[in-house]
Protein backbone atom coordinates (compact mmCIF):
# COMPACT_ATOMS: atom_id res chain seq x y z
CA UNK A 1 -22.24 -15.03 -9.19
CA UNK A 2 -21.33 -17.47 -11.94
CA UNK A 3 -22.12 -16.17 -15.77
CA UNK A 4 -20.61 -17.65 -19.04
CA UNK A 5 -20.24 -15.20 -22.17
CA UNK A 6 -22.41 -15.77 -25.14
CA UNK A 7 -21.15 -13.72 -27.55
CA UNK A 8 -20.34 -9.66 -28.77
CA UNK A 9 -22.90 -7.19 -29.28
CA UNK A 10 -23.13 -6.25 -33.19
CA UNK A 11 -25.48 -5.91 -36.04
CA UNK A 12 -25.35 -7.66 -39.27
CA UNK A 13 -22.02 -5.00 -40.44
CA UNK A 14 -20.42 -3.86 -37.16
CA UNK A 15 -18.90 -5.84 -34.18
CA UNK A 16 -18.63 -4.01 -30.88
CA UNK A 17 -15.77 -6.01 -28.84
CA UNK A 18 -15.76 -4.14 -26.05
CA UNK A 19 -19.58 -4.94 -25.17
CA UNK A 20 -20.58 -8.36 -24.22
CA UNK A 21 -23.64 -10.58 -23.87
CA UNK A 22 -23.78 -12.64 -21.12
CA UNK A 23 -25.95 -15.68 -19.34
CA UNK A 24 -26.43 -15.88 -16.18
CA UNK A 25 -26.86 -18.85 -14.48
CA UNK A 26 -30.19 -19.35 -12.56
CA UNK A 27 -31.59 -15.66 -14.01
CA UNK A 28 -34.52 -16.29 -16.71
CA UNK A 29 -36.47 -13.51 -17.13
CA UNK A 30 -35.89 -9.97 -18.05
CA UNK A 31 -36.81 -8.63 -14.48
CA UNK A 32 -34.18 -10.92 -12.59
CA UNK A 33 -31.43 -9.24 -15.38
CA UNK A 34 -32.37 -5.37 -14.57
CA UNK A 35 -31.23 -6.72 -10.86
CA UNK A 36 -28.17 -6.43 -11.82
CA UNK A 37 -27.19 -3.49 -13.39
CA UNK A 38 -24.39 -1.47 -12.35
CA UNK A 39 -22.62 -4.94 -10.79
CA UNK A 40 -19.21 -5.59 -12.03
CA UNK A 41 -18.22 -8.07 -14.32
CA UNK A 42 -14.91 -9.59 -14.39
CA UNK A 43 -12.97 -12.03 -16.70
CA UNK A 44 -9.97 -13.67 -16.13
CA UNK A 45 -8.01 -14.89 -19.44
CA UNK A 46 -6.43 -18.45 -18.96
CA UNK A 47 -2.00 -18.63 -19.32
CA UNK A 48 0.48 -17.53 -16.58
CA UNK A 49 -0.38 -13.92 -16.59
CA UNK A 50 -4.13 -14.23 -15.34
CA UNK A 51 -4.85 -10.78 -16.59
CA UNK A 52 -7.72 -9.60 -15.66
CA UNK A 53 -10.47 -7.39 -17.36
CA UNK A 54 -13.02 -5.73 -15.81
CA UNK A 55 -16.63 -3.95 -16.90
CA UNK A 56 -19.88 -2.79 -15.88
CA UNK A 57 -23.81 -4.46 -16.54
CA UNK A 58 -25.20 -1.92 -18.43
CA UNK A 59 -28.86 -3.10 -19.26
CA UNK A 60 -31.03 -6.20 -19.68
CA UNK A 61 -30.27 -7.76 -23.12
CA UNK A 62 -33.79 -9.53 -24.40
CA UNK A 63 -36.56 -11.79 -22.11
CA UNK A 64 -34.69 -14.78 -21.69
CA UNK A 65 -32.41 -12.94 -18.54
CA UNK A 66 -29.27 -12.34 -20.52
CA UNK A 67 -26.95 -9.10 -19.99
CA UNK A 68 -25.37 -6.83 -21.56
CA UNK A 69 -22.01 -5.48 -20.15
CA UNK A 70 -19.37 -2.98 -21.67
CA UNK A 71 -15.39 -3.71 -20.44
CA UNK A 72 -12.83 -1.16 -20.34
CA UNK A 73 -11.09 -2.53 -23.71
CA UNK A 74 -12.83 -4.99 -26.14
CA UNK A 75 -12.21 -8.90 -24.96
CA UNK A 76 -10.40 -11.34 -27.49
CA UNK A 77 -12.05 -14.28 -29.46
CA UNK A 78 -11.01 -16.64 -27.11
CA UNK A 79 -13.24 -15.15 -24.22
CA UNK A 80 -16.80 -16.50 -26.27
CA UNK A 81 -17.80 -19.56 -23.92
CA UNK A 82 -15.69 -18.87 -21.06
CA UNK A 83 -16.74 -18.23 -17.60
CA UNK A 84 -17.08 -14.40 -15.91
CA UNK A 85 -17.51 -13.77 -12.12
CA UNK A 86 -20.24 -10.87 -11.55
CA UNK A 87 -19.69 -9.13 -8.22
């Protein structure tokens, strides 16, 4: 399943890096994003090494049908935008 990341969870003094909201393509309301909790999330950066980063869906993130997921280490700047495969 195809998902794009929309940004890091934080407040209005603290950014958390290592947990991520996400979009998911075709999901829209807050009951299609419990679905898929506990699914893994993976991003791929871009360059030769294609190193991979992995995390969990750990809850529903507002009505709209985004996610939130938490990675094993926080994901750089450049990840905001970029695609994520949930399996």
């Amino acid at each position: 399943m195809e998902a794009r990341i929309a940004n890091y969870r934080g407040s209005n003094s603290l950014t958390y890096p290592n947990h991520i909201i996400i979009e998911v393509d075709g999901v829209g309301t807050r009951d299609k994003a419990k679905a898929l909790v506990g699914k893994k999330v993976v991003w791929t950066a871009p360059g030769k090494k294609k190193t991979a980063i992995t995390g969990k869906v750990a809850s529903a993130h507002g009505n709209s049908g985004a996610i939130r997921a938490i990675f094993e280490r926080g994901l750089p700047g450049q990840a905001l935008g970029t695609p994520v495969s949930i399996e």
